[in-house]
N, C-alpha and C. Protein backbone atom coordinates (compact mmCIF):
# COMPACT_ATOMS: atom_id res chain seq x y z
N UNK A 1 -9.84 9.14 50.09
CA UNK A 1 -11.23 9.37 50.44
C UNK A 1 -11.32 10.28 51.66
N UNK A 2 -12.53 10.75 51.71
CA UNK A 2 -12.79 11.24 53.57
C UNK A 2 -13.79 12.19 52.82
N UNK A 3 -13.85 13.52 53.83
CA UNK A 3 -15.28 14.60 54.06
C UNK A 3 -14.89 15.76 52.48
N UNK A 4 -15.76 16.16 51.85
CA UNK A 4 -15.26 17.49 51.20
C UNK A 4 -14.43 18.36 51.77
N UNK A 5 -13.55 19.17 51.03
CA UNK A 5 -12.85 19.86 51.70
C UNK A 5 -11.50 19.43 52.33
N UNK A 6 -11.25 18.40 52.80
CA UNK A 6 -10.57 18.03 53.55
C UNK A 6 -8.87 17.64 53.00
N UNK A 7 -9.04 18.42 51.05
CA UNK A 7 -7.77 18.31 50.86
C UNK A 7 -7.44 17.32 49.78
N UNK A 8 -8.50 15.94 49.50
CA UNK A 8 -7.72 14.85 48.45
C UNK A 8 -7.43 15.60 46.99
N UNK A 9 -8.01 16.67 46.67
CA UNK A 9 -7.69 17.21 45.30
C UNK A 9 -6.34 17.48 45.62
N UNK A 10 -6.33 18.36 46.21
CA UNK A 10 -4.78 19.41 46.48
C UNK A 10 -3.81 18.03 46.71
N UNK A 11 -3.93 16.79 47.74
CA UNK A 11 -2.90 15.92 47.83
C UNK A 11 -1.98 15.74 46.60
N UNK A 12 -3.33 14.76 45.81
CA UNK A 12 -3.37 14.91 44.44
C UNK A 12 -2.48 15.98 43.47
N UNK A 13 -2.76 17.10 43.30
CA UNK A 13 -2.13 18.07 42.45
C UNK A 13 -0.87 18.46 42.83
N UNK A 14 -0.45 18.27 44.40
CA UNK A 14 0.60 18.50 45.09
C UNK A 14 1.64 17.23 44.95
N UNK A 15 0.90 15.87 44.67
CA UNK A 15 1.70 15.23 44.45
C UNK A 15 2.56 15.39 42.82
N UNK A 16 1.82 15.46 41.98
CA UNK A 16 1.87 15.54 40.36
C UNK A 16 2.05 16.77 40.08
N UNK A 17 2.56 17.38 40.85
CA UNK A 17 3.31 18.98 40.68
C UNK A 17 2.36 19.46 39.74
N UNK A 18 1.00 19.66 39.99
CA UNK A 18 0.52 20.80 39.21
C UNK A 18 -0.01 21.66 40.34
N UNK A 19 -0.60 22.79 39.56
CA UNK A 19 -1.71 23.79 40.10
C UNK A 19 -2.51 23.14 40.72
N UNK A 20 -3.48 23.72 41.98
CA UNK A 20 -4.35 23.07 42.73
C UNK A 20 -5.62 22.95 41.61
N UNK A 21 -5.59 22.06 40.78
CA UNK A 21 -6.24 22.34 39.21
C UNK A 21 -8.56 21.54 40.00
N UNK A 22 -7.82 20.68 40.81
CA UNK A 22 -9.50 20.13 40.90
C UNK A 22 -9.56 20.53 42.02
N UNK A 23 -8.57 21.12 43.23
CA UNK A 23 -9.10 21.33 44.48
C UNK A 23 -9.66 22.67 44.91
N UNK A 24 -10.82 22.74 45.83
CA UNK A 24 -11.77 23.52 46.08
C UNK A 24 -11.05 24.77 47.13
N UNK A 25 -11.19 25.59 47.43
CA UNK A 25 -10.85 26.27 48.59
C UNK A 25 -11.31 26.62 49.64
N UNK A 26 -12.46 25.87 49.42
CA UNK A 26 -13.58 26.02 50.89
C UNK A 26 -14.37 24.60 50.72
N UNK A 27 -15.41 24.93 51.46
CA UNK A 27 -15.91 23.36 51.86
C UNK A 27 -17.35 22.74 50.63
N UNK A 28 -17.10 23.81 49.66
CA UNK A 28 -18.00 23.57 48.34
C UNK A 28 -17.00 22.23 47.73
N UNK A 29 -17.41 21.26 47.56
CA UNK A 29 -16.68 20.20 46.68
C UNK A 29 -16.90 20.31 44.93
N UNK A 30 -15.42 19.91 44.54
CA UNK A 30 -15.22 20.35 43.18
C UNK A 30 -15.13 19.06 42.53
N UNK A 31 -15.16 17.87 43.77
CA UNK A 31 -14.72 16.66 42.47
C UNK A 31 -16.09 15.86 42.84
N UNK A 32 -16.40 15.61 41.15
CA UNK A 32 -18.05 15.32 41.20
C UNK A 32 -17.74 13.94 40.61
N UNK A 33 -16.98 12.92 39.84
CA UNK A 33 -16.70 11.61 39.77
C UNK A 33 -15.52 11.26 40.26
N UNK A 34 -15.45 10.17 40.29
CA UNK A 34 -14.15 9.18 40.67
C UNK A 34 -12.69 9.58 39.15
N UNK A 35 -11.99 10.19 39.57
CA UNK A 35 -10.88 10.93 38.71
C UNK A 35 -9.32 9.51 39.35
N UNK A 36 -9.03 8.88 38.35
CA UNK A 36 -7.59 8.51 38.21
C UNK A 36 -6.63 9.23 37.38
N UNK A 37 -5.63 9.76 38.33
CA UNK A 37 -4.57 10.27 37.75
C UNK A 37 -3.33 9.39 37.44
N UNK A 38 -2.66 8.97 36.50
CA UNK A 38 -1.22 8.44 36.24
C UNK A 38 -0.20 9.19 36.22
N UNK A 39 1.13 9.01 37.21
CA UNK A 39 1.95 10.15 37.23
C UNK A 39 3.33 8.75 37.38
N UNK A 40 4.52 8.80 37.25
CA UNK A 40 5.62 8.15 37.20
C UNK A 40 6.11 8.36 38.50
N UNK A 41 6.02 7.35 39.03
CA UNK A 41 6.70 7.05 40.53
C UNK A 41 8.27 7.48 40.66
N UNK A 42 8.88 8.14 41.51
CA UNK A 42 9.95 9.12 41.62
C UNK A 42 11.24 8.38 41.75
N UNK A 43 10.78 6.72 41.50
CA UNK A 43 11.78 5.95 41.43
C UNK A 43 12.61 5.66 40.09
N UNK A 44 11.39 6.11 39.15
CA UNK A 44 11.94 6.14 37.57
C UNK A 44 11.62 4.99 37.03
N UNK A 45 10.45 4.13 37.79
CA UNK A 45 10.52 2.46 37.25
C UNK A 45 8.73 2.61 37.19
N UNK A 46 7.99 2.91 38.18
CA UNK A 46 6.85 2.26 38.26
C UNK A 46 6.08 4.01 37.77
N UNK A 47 5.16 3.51 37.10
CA UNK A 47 3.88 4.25 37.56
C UNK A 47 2.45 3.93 38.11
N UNK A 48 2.39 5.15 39.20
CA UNK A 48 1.67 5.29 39.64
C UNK A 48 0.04 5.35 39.94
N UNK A 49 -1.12 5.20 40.08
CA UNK A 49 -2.29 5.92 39.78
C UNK A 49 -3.19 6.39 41.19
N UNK A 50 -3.18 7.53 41.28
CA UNK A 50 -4.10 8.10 42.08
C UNK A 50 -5.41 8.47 42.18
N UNK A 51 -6.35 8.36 42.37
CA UNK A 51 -7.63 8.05 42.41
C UNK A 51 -8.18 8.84 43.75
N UNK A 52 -8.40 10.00 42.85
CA UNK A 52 -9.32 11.13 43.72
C UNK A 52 -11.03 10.69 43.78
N UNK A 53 -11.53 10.85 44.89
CA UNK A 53 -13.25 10.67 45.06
C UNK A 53 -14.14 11.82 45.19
N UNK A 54 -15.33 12.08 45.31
CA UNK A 54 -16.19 13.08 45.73
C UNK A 54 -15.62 12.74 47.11
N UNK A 55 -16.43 13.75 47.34
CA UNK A 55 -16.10 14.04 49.21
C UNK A 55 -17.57 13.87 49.99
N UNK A 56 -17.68 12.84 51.18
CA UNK A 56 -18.73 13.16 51.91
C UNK A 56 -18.97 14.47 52.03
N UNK A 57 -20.58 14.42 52.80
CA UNK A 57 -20.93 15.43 53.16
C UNK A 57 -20.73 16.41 52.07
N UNK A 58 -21.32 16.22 51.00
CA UNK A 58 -21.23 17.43 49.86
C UNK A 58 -22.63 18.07 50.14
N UNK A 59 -22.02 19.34 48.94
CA UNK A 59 -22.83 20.32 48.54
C UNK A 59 -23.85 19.96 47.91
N UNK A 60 -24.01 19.30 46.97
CA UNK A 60 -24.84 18.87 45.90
C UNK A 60 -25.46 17.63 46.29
N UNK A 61 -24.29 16.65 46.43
CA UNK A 61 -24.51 15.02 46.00
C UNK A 61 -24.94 14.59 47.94
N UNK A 62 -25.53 13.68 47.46
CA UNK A 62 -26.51 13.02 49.19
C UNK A 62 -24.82 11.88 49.62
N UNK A 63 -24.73 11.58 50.73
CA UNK A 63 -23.33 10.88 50.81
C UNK A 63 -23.92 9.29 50.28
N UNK A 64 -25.35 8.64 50.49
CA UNK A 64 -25.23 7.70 49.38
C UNK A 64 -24.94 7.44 47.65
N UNK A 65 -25.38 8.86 47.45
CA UNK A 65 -24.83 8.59 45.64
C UNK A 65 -23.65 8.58 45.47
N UNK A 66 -23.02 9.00 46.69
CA UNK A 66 -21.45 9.15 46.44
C UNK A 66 -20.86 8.12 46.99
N UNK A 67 -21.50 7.34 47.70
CA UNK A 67 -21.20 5.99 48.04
C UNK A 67 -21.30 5.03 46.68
N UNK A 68 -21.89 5.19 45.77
CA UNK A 68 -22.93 4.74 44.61
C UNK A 68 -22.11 4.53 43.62
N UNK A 69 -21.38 6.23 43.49
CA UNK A 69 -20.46 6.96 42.57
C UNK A 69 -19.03 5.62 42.89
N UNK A 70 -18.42 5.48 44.22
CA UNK A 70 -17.27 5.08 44.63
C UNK A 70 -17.15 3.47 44.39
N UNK A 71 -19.03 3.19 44.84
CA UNK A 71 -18.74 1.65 44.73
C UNK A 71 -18.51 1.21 43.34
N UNK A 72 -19.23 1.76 42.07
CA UNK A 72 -19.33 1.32 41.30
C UNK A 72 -18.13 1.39 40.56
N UNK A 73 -16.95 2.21 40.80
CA UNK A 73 -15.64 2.37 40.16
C UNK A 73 -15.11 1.60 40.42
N UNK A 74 -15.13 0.95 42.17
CA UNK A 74 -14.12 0.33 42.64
C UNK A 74 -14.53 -1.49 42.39
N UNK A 75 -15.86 -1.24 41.87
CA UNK A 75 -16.54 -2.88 41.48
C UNK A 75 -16.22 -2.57 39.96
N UNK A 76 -15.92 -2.05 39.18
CA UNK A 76 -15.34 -1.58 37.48
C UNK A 76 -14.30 -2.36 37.47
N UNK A 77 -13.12 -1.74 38.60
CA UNK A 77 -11.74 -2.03 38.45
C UNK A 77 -11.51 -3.42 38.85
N UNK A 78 -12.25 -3.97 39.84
CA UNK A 78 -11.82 -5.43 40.11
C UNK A 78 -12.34 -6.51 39.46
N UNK A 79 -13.83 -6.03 38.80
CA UNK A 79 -14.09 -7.21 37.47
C UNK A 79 -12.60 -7.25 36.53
N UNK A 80 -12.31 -6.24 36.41
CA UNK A 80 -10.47 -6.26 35.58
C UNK A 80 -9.49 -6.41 36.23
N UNK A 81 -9.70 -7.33 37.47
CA UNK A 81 -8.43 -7.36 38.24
C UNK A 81 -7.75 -7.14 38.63
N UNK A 82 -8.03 -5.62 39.11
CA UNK A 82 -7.13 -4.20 39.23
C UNK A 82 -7.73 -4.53 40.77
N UNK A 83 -6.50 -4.15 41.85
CA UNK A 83 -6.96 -4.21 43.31
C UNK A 83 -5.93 -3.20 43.77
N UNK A 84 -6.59 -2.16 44.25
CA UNK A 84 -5.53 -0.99 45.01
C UNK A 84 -4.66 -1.43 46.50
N UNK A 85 -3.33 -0.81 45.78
CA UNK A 85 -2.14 -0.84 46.64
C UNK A 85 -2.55 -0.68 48.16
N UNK A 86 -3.40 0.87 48.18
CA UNK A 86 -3.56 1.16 49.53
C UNK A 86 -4.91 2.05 49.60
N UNK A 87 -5.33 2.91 50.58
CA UNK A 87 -5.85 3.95 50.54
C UNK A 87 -5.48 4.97 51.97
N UNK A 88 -6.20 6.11 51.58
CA UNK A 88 -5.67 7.15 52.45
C UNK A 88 -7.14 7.84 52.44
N UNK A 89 -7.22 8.21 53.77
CA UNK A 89 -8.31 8.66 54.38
C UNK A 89 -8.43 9.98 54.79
N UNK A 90 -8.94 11.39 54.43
CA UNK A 90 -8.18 12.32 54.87
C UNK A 90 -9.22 13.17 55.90
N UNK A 91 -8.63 13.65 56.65
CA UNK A 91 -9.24 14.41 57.89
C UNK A 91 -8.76 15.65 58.29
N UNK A 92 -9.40 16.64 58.29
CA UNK A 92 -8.88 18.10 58.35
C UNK A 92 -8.59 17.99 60.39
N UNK A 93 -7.62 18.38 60.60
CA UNK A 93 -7.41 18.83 62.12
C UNK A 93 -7.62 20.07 62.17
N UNK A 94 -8.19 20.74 61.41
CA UNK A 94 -9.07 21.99 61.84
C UNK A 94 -10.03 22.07 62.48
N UNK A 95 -10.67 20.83 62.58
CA UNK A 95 -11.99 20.18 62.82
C UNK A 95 -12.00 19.97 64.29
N UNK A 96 -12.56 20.81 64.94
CA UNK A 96 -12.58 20.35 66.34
C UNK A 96 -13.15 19.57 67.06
N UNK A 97 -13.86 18.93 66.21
CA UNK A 97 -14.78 17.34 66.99
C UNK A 97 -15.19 16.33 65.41
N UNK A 98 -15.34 15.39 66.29
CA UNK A 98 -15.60 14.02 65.37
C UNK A 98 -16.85 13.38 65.64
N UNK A 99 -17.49 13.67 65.20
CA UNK A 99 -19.14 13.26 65.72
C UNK A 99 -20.18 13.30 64.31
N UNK A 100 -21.70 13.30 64.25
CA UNK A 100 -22.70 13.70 63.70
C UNK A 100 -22.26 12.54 61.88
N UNK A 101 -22.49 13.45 60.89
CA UNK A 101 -22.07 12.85 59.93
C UNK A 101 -20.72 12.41 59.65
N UNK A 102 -19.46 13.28 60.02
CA UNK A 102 -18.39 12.97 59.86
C UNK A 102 -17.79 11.66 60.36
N UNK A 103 -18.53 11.43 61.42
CA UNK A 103 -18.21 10.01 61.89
C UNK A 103 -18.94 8.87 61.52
N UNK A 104 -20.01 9.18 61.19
CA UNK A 104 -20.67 8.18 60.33
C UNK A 104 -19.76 7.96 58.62
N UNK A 105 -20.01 8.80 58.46
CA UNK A 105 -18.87 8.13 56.89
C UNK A 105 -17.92 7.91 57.22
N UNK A 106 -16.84 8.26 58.44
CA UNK A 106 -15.93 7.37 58.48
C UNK A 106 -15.95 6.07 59.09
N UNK A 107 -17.02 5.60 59.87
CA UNK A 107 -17.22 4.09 59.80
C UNK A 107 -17.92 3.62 58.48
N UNK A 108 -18.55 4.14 57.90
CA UNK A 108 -18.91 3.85 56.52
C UNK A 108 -17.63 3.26 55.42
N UNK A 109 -16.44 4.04 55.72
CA UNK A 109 -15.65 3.78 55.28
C UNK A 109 -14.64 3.04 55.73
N UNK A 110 -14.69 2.65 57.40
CA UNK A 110 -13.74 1.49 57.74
C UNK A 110 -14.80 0.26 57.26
N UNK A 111 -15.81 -0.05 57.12
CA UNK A 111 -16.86 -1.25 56.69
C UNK A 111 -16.57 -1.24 54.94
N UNK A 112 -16.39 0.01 54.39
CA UNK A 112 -15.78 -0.11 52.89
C UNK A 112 -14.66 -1.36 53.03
N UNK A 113 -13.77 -0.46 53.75
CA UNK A 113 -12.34 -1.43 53.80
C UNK A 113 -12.39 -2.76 54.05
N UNK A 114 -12.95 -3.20 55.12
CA UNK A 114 -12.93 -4.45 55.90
C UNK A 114 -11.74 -4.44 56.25
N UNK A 115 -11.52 -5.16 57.96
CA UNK A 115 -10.60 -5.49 58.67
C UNK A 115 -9.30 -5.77 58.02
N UNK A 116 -9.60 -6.48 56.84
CA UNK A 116 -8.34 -7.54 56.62
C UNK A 116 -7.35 -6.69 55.78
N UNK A 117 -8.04 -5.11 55.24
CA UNK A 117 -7.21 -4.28 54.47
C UNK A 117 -6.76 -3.12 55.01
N UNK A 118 -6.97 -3.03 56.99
CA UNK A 118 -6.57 -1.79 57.63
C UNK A 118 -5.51 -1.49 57.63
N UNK A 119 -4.48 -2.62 57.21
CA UNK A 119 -3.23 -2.38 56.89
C UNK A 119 -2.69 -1.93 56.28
N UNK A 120 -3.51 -1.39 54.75
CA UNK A 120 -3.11 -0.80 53.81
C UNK A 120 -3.82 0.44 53.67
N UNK A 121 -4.37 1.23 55.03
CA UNK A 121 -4.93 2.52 55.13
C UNK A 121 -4.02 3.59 55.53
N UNK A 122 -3.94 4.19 55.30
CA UNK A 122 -3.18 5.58 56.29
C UNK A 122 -4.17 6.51 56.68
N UNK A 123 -4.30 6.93 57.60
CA UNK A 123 -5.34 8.10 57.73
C UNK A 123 -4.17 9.57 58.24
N UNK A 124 -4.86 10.43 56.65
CA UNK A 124 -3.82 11.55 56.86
C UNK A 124 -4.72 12.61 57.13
N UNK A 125 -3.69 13.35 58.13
CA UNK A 125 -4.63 14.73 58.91
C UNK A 125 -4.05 16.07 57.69
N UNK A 126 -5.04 16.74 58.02
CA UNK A 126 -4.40 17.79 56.62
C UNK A 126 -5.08 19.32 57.45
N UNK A 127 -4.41 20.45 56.81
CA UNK A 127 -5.13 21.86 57.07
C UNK A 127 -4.49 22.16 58.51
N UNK A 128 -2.68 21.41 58.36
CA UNK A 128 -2.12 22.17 59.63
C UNK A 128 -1.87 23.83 59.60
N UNK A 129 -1.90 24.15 58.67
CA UNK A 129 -1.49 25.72 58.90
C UNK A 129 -2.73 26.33 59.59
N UNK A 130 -3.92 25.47 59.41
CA UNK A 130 -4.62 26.47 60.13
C UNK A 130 -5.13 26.51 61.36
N UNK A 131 -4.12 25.42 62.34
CA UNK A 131 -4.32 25.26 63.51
C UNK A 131 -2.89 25.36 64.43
N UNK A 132 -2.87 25.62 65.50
CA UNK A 132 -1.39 25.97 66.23
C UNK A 132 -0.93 24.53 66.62
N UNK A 133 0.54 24.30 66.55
CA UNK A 133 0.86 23.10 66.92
C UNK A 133 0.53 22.63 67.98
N UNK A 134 0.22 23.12 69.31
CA UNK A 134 -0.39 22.99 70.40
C UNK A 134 -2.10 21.86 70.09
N UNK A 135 -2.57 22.74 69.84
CA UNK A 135 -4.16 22.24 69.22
C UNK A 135 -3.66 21.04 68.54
N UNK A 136 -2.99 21.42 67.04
CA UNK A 136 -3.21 20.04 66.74
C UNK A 136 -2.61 19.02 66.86
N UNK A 137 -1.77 18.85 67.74
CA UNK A 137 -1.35 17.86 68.45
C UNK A 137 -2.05 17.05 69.19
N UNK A 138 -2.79 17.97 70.11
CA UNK A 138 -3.71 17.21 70.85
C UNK A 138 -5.27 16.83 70.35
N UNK A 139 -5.26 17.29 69.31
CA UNK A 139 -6.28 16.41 68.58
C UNK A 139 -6.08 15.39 68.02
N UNK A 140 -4.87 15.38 67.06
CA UNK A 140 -4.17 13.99 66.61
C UNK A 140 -4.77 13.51 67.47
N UNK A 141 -3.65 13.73 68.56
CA UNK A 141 -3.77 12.55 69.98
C UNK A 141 -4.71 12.09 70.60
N UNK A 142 -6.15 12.42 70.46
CA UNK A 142 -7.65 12.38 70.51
C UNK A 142 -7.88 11.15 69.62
N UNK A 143 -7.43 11.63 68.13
CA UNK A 143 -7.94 10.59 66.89
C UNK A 143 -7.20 9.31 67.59
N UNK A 144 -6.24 9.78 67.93
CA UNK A 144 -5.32 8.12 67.44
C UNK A 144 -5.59 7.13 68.44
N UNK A 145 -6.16 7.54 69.61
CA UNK A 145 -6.29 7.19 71.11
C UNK A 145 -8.02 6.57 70.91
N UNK A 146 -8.54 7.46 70.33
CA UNK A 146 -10.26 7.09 70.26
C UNK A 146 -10.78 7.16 69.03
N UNK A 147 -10.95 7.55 68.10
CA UNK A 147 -11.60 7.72 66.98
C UNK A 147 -10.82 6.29 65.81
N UNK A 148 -9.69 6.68 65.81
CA UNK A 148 -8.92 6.08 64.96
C UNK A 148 -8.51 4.58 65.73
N UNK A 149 -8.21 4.07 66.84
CA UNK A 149 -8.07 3.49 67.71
C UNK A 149 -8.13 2.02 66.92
N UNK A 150 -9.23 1.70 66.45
CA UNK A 150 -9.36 0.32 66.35
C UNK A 150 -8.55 0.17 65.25
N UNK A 151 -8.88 1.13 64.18
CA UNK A 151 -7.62 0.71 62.75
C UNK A 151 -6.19 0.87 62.83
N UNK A 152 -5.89 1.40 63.89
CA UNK A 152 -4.56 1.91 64.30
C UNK A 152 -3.94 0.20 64.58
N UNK A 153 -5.27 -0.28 65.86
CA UNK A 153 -4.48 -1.74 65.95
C UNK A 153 -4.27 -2.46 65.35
N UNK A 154 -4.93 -2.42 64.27
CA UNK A 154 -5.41 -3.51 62.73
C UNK A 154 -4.45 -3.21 61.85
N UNK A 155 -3.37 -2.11 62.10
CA UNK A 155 -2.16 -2.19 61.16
C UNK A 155 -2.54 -0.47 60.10
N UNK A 156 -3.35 0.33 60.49
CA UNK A 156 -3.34 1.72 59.83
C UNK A 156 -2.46 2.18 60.18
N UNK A 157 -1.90 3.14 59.67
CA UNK A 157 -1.08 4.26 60.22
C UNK A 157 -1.95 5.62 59.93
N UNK A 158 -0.59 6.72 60.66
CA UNK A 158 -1.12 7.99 60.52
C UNK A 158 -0.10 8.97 59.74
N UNK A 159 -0.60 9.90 59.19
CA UNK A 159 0.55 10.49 58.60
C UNK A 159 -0.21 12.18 58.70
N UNK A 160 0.74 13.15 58.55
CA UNK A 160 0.24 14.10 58.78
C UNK A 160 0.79 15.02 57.15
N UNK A 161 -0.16 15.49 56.13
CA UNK A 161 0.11 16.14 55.30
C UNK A 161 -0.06 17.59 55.47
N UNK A 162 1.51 18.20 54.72
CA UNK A 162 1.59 19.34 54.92
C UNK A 162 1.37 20.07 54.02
N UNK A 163 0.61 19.82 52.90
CA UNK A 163 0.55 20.21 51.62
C UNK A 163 2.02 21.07 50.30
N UNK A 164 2.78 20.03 50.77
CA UNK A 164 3.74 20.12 49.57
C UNK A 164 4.17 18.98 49.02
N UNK A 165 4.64 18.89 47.89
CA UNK A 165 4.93 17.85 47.43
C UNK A 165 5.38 16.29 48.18
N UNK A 166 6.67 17.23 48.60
CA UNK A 166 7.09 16.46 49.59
C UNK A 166 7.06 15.40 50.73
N UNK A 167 6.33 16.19 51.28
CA UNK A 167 4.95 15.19 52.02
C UNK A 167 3.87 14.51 51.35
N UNK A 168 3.39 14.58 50.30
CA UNK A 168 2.62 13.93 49.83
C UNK A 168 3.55 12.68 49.06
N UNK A 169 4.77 12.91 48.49
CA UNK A 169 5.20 11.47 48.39
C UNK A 169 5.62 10.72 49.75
N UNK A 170 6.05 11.26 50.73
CA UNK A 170 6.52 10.54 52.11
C UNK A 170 5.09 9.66 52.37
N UNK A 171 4.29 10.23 52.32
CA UNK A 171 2.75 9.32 52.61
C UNK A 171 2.94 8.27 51.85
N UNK A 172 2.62 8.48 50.46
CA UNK A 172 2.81 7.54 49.08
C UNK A 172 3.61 6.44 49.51
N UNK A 173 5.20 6.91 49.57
CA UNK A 173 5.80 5.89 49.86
C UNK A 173 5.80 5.00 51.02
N UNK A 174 4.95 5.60 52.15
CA UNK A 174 5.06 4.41 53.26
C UNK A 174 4.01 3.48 52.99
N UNK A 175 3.02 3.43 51.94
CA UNK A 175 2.41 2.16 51.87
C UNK A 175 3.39 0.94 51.16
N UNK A 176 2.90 0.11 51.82
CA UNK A 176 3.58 -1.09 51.11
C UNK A 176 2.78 -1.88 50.51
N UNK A 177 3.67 -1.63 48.95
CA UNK A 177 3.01 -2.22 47.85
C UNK A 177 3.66 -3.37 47.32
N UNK A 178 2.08 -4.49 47.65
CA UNK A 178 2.22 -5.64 47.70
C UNK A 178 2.17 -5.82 46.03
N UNK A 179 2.65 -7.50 45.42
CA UNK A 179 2.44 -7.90 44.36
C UNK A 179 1.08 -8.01 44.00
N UNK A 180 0.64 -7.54 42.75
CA UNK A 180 -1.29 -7.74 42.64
C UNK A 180 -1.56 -9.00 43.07
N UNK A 181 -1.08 -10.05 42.66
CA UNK A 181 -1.11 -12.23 43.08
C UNK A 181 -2.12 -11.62 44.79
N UNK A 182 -0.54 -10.64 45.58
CA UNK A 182 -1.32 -10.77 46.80
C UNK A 182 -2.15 -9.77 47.62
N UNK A 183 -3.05 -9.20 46.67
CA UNK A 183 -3.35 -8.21 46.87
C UNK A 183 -4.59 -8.19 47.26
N UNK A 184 -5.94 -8.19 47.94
CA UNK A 184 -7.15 -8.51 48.40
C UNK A 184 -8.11 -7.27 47.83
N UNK A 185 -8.93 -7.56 47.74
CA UNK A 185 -10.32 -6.85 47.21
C UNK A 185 -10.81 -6.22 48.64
N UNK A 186 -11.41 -4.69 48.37
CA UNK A 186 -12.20 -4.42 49.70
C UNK A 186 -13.22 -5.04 49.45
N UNK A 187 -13.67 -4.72 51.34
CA UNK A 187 -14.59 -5.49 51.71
C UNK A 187 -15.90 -5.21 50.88
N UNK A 188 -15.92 -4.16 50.24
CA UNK A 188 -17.40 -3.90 49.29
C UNK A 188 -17.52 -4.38 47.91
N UNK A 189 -15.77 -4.60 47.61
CA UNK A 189 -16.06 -5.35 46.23
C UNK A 189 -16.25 -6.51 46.50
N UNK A 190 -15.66 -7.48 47.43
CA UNK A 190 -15.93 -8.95 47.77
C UNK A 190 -17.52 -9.31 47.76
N UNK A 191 -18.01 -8.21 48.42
CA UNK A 191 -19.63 -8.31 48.88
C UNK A 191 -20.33 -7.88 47.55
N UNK A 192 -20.17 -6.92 46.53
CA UNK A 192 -20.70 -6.63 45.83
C UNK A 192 -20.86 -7.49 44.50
N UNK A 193 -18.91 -7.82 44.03
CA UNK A 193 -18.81 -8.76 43.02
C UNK A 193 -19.18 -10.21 42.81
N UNK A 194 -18.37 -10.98 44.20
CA UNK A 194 -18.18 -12.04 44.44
C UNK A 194 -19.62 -12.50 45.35
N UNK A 195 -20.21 -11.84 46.34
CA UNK A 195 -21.48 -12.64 46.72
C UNK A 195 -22.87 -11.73 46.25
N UNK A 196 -22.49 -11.02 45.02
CA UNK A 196 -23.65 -10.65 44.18
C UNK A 196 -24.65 -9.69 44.97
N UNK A 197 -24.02 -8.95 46.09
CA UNK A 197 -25.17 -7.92 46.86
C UNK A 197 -25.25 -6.90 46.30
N UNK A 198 -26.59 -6.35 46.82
CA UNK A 198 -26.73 -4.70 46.11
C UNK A 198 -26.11 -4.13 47.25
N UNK A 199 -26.19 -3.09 46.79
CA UNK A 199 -25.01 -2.41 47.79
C UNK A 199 -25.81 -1.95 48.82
N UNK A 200 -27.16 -1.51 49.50
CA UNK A 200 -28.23 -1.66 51.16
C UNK A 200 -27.90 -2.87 51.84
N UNK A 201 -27.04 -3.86 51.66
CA UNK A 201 -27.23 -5.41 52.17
C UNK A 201 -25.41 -5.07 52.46
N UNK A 202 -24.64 -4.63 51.34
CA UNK A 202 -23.36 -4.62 52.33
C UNK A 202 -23.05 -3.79 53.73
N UNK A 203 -21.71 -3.94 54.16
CA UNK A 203 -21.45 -3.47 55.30
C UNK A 203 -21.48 -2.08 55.12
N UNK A 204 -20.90 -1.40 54.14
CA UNK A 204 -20.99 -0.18 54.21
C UNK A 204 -22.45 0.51 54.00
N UNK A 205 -22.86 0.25 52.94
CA UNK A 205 -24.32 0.43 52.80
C UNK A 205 -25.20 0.39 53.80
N UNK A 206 -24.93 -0.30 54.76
CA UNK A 206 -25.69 -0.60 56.06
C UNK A 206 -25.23 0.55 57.19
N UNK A 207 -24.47 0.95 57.10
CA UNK A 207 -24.42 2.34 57.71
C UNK A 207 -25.54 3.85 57.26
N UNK A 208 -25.96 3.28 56.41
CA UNK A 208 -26.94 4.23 55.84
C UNK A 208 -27.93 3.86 55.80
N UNK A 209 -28.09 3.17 56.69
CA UNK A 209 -29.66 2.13 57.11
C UNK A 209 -30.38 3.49 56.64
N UNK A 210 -31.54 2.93 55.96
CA UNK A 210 -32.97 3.71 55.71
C UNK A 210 -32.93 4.98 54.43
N UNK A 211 -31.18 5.13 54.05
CA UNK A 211 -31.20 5.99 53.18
C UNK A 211 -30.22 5.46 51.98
N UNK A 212 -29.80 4.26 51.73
CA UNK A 212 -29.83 3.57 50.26
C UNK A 212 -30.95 3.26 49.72
C-alpha cells in the first residue's frame, strides 16, 4: 500500500520478473482495483500472493473510494479465512516532507493495521536513484526518528527498495510468516466483519471524518 506513484506496481513486476507491465511512470496511477498476483516463492515449496492496491492521493479516485476499493477486498478474503502474512507500506524518499494528505493516509493506514499487526509491516522507501545518498539518508533518518517512530516501536521495520528483483525478494523474505491458526485479522476487518461496522465508524474511516 502507500501514495500513487510511489512504486507498489514496479515492486510487484520486479518481484515476478516481468516488464513494469501495471506500473505508472509518473504520479498518474495505473492500478485502479485491488490486483493479486501468484508467483512461486524462490524456495521451490510455497507460493506466494502479492496484492497490489490503488494508490492514495490519485488522479481519478477520491482516497475514500479507495479506502472502499481496499476494505472491501480485504473483508472478501477474511470471510474465507484468508489473513495476510504481512504488508508493506511504500514511501518515495524523493519526497521531501511528510505532511498535508500524505500523512493523513498514512495514519489512515497505521488505524487500517491496528497495533497488534505493526509487526508484520515493513515500511519500504523507494525512488533512491533519484535522490543523493546524502539526502536520503537523512530523510530515512527523519522517518524513522518521527514519522515512522511509533510503528518502528511496535515491531515495523524498514527496508529500503532498490528496484530490482533482488531487493524486492530481500523485503519479501524478512517478513515472518506465521502459520494461518496464528495469524490475526487487521484492525478493519475485525471492525468491519466481526463487530458489523460500516466502514465511517471504524478507525480508519475515522480519519476521513466528514468525507466517508
Amino acid at each position: 500500500m502507500g501514495p500513487t506513484g510511489a512504486g507498489k506496481s514496479t515492486f510487484i513486476d520486479r518481484a515476478v520478473e516481468r516488464p513494469d507491465m501495471g506500473a505508472g511512470h509518473d504520479l498518474t496511477s495505473c492500478t485502479r482495483e485491488v490486483r493479486a498476483v501468484r508467483y512461486p516463492h524462490t524456495d521451490g515449496v510455497r507460493n506466494i500472493v502479492l496484492v497490489d492496491t490503488p494508490g492514495f492521493d490519485d488522479t481519478f479516485m477520491t482516497d475514500v473510494q479507495i479506502l472502499k476499493r481496499i476494505a472491501h477486498w480485504l473483508n472478501s478474503t477474511y470471510k474465507k479465512n484468508v489473513k495476510l502474512s504481512g504488508l508493506l507500506y511504500l514511501h518515495r524518499i524523493s519526497d521531501n516532507r511528510v505532511g498535508g494528505t500524505p500523512l493523513r493516509n498514512y495514519n489512515m493506514f497505521k488505524e487500517l493495521c491496528g497495533k497488534d499487526n505493526f509487526k508484520n509491516v515493513i515500511l519500504v522507501t523507494t525512488m533512491w536513484d533519484e535522490v543523493t545518498e546524502e539526502v536520503g539518508s537523512a530523510r530515512e533518518e527523519e522517518l524513522r526518528a518521527d514519522f515512522w517512530r511509533a510503528m518502528i516501536a511496535l515491531g515495523s521495520t524498514t527496508h529500503r527498495f532498490e528496484r530490482t528483483t533482488e531487493s524486492a525478494w530481500k523485503i519479501i523474505n524478512s517478513l515472518s510468516v506465521q502459520p494461518l491458526a496464528s495469524r490475526r485479522p487487521l484492525q478493519i476487518q475485525s471492525e468491519m466483519v466481526d463487530e458489523n461496522l460500516p466502514l465511517h465508524r471504524t478507525a480508519a474511516g475515522r480519519t476521513f471524518q466528514g468525507d466517508v
